[in-house]
C-alpha atoms as a PDB file:
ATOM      1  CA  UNK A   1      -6.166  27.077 -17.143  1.00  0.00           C
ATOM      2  CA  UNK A   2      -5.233  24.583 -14.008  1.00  0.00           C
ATOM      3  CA  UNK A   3      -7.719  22.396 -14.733  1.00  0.00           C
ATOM      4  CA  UNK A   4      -7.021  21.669 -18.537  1.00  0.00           C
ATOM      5  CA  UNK A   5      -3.536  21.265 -17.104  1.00  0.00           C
ATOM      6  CA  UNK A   6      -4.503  18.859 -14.911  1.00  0.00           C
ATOM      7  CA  UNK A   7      -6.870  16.846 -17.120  1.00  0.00           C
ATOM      8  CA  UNK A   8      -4.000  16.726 -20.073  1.00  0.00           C
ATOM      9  CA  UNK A   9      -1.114  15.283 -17.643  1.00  0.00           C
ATOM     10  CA  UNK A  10      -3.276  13.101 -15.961  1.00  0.00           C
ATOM     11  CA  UNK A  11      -5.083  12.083 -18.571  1.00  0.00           C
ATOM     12  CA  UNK A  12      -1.913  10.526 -20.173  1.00  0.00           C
ATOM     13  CA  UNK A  13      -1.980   7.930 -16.913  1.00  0.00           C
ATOM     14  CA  UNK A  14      -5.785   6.856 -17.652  1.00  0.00           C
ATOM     15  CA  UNK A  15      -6.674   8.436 -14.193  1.00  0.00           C
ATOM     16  CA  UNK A  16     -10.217   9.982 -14.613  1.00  0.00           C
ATOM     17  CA  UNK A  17     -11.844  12.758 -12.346  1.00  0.00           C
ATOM     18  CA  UNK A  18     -13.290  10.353 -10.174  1.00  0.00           C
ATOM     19  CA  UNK A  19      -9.957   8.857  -9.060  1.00  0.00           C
ATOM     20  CA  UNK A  20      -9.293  13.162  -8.645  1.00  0.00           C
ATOM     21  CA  UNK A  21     -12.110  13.402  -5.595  1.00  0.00           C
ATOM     22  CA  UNK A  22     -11.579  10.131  -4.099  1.00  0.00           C
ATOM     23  CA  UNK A  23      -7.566  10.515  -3.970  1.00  0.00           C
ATOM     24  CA  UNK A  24      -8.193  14.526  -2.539  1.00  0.00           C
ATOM     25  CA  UNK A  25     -10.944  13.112  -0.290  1.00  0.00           C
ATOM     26  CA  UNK A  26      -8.980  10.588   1.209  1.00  0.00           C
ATOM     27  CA  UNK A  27      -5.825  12.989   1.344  1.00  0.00           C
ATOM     28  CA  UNK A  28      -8.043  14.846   3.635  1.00  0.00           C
ATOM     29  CA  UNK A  29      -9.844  12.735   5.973  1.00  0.00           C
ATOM     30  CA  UNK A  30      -7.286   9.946   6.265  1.00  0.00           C
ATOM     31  CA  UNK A  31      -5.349  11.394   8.721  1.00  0.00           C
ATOM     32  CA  UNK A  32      -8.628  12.090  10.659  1.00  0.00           C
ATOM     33  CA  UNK A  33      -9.841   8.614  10.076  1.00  0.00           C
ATOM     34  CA  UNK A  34      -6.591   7.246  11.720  1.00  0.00           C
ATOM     35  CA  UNK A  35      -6.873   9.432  14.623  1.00  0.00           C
ATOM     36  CA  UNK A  36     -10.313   8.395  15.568  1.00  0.00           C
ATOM     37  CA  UNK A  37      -9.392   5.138  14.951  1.00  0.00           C
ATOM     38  CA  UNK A  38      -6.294   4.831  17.309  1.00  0.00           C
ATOM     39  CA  UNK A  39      -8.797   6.672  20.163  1.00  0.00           C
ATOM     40  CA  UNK A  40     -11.534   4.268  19.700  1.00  0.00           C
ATOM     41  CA  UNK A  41      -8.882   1.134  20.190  1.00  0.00           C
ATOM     42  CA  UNK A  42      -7.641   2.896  22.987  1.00  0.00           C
ATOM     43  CA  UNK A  43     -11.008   3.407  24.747  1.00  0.00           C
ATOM     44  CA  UNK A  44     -12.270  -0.265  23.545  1.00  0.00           C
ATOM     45  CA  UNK A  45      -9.287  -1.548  25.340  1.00  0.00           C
ATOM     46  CA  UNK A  46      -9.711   0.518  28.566  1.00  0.00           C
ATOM     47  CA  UNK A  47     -13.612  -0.624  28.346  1.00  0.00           C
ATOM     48  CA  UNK A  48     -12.132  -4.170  27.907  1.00  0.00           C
ATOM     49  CA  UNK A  49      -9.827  -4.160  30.931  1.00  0.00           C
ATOM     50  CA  UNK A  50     -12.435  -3.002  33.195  1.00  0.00           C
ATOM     51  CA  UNK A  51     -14.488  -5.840  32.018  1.00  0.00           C
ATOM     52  CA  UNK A  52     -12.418  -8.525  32.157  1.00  0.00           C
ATOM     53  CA  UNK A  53      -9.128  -7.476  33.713  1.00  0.00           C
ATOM     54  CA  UNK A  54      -5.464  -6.958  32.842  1.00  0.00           C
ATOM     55  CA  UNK A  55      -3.938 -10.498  32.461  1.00  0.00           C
ATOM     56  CA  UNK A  56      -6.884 -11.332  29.771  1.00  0.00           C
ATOM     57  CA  UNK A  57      -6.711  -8.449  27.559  1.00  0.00           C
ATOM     58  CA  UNK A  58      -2.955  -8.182  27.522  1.00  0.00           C
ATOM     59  CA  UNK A  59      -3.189 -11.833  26.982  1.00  0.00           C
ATOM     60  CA  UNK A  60      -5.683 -10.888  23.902  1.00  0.00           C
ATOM     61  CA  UNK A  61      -3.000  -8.373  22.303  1.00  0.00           C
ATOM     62  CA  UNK A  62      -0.537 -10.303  22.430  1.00  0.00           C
ATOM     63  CA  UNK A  63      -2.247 -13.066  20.430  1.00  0.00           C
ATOM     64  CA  UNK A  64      -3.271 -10.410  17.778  1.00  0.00           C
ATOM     65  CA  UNK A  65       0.477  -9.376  17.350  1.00  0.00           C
ATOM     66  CA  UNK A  66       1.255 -12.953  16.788  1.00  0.00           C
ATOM     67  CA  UNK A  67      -1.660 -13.599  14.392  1.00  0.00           C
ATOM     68  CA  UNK A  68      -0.984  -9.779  12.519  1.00  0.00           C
ATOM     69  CA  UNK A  69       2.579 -11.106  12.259  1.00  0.00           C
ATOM     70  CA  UNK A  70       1.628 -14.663  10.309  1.00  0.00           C
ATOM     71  CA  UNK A  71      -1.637 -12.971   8.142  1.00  0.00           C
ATOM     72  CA  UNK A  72       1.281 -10.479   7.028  1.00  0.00           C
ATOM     73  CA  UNK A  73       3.870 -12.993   6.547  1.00  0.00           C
ATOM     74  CA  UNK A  74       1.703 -15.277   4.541  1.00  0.00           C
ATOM     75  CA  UNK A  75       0.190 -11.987   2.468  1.00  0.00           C
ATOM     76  CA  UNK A  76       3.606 -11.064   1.707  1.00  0.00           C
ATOM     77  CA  UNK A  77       4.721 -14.562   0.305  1.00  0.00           C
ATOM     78  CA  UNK A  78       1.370 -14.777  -1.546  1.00  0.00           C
ATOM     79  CA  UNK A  79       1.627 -11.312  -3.329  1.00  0.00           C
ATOM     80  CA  UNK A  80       5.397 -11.577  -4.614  1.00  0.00           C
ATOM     81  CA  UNK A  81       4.600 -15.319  -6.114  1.00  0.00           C
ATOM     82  CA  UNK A  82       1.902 -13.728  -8.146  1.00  0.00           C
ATOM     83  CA  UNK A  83       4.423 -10.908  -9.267  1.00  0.00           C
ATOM     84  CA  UNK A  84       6.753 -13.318 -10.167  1.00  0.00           C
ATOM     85  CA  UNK A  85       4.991 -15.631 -12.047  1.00  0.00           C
ATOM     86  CA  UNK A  86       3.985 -14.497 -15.755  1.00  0.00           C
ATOM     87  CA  UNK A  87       0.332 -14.527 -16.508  1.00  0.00           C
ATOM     88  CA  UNK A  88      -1.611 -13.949 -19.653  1.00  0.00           C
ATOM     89  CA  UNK A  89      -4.226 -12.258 -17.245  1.00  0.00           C
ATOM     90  CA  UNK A  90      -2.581  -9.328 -15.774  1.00  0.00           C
ATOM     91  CA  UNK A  91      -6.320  -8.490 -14.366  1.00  0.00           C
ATOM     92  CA  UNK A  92      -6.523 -11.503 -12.629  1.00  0.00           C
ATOM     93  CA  UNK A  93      -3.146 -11.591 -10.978  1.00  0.00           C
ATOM     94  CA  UNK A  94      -3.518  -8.233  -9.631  1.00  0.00           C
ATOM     95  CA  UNK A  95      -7.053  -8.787  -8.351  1.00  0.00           C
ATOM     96  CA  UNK A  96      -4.952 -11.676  -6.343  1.00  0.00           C
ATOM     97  CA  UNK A  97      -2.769  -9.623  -5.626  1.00  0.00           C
ATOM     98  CA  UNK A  98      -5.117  -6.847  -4.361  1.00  0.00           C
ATOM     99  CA  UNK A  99      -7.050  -9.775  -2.389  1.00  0.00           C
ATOM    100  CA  UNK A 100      -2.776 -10.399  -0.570  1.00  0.00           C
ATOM    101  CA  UNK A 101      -2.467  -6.764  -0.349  1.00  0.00           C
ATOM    102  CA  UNK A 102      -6.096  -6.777   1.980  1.00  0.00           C
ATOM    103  CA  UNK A 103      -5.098  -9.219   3.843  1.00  0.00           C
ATOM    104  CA  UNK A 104      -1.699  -8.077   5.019  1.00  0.00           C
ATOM    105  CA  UNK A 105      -3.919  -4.492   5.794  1.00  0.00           C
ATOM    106  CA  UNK A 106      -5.781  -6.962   7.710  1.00  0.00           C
ATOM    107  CA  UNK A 107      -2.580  -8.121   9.247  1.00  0.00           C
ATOM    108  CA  UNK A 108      -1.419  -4.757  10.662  1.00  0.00           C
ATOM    109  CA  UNK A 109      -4.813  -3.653  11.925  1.00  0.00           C
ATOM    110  CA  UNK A 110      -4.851  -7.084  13.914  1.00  0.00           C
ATOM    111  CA  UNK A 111      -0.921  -5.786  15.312  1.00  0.00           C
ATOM    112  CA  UNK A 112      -2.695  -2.255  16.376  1.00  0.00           C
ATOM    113  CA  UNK A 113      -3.617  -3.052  19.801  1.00  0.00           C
ATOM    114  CA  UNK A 114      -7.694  -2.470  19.962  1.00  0.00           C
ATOM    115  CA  UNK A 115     -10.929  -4.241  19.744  1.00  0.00           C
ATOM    116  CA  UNK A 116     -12.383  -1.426  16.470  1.00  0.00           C
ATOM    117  CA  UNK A 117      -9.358  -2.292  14.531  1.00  0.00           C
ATOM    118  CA  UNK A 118      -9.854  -6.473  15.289  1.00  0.00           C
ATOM    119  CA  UNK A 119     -13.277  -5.740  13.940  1.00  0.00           C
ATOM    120  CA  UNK A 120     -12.229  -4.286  10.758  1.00  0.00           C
ATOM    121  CA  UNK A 121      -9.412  -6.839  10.089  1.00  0.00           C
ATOM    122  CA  UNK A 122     -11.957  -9.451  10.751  1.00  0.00           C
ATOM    123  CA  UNK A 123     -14.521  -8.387   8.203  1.00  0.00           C
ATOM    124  CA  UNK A 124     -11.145  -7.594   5.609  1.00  0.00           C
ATOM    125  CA  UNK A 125     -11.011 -11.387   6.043  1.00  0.00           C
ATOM    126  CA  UNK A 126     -13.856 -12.447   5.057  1.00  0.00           C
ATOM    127  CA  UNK A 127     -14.069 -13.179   1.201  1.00  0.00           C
ATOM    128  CA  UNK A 128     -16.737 -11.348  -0.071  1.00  0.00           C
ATOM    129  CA  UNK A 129     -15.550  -7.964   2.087  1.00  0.00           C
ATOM    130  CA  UNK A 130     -12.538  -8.205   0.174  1.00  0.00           C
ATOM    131  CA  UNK A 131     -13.976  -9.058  -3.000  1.00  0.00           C
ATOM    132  CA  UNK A 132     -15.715  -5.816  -2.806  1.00  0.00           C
ATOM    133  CA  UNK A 133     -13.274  -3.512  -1.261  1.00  0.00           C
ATOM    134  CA  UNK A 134     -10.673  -4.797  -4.124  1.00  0.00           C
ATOM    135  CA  UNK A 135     -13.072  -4.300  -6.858  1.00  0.00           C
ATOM    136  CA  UNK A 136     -13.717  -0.957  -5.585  1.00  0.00           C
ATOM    137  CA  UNK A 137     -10.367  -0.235  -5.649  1.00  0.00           C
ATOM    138  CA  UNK A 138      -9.960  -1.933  -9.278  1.00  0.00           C
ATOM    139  CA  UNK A 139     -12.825   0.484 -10.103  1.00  0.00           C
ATOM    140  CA  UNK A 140     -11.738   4.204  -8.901  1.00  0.00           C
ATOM    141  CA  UNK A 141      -7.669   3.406  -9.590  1.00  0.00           C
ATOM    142  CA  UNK A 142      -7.521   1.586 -12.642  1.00  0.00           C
ATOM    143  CA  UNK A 143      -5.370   1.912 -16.133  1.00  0.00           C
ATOM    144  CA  UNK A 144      -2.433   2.204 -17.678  1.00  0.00           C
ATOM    145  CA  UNK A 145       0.498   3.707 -15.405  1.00  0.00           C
ATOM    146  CA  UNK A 146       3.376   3.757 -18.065  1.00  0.00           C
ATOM    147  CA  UNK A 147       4.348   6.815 -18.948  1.00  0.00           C
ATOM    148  CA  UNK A 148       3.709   8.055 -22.390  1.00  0.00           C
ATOM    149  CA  UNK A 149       5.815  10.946 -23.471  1.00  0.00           C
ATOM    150  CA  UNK A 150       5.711  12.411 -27.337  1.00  0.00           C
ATOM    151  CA  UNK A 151       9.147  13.545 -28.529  1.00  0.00           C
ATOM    152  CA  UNK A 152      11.808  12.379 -29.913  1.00  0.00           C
ATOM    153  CA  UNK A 153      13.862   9.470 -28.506  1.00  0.00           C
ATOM    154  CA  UNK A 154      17.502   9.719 -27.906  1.00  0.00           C
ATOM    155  CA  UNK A 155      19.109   6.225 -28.714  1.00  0.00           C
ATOM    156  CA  UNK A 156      22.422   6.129 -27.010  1.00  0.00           C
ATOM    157  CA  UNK A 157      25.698   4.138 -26.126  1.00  0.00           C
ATOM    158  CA  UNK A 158      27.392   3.515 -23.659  1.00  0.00           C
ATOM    159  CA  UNK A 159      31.595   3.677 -23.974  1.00  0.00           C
ATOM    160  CA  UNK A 160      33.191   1.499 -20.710  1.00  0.00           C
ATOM    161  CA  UNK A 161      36.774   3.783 -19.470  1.00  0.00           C
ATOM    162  CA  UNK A 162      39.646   1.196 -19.194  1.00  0.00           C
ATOM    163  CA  UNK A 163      41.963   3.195 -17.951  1.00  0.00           C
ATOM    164  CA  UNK A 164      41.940   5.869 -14.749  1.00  0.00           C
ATOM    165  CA  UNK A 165      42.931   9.521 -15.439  1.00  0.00           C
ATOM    166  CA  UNK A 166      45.157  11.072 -14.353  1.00  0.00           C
ATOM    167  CA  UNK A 167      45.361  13.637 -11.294  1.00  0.00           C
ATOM    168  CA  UNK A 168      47.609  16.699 -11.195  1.00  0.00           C
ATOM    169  CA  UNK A 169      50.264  16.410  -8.090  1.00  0.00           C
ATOM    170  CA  UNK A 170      48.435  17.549  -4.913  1.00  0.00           C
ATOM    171  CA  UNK A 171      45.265  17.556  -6.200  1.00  0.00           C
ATOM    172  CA  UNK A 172      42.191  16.984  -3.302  1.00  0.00           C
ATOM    173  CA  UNK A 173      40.956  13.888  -5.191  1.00  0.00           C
ATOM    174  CA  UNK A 174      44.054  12.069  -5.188  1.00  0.00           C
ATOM    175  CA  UNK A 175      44.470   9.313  -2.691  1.00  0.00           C
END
């Protein structure tokens, strides 16, 4: 009985059972994946200062945040000027759009202080990573996202009030 109910109201979104697994996969490991993530920068950077010392690595981070900051910024102003503009190819201006959307991920993993999460911004950069990872994307969450409800449609007015009401004598709402 869940499942039918779950196929019928999804199924009015274009959402398949594929999207299903990877959304409840991801649900579940993401956290997880963060985690192991944010411990991995943390022992790449202790590694790192060993290595090469203090004044470099700080020296490092701070020249990610600066670099996160302008790969966001320029992301940002690339992804709402293809919202904006009209297209005749809505698949092409969100596949730019996805392409923006990777590279301001790759933006924030270069602000997250670490040398796993440089790495992984790095490779977002380059254009066939992101090629793929946005046409995978394309792939397992694509369709039609409008709502489409059967029943009948209530067409309404609406009636502007000129004048204020008005209040009894010591009434709470009264000013």
């Amino acid at each position: 009985m869940y499942s039918s109910y779950v196929e019928s109201y999804i199924g009015d979104f274009g959402i398949g059972p594929r999207t299903i697994l990877l959304e409840s996969c991801l649900r579940r490991h993401f956290p997880i994946l963060i985690l192991v993530l944010l411990f991995a920068d943390l022992a790449s950077l202790i590694w790192l200062g060993g290595f090469w010392g203090v004044l470099p690595v700080l020296a490092l981070v701070i020249l990610d945040i600066f670099a996160g900051s302008a790969l966001i910024q320029r992301s940002g102003t690339n992804i709402f000027t293809m919202l904006n503009t009209p297209a005749s190819d809505k698949k092409a201006v969100s596949g730019g759009a996805a392409k923006s959307l990777l590279g301001a991920i790759a933006g924030l993993l270069l602000i997250v202080p670490g040398i796993v999460s440089d790495f992984i911004a790095l490779a977002l950069l380059l254009p066939w990573v992101r090629k793929r990872v946005a046409g995978f994307f394309e792939s397992h969450i694509s369709g039609d996202f409008a709502v489409h409800r059967s029943g009948p449609v209530i067409d309404m007015e609406a009636v502007e009030i000129e004048e204020m009401p008005k209040l009894k004598p010591n009434s709470p709402l009264e000013d």
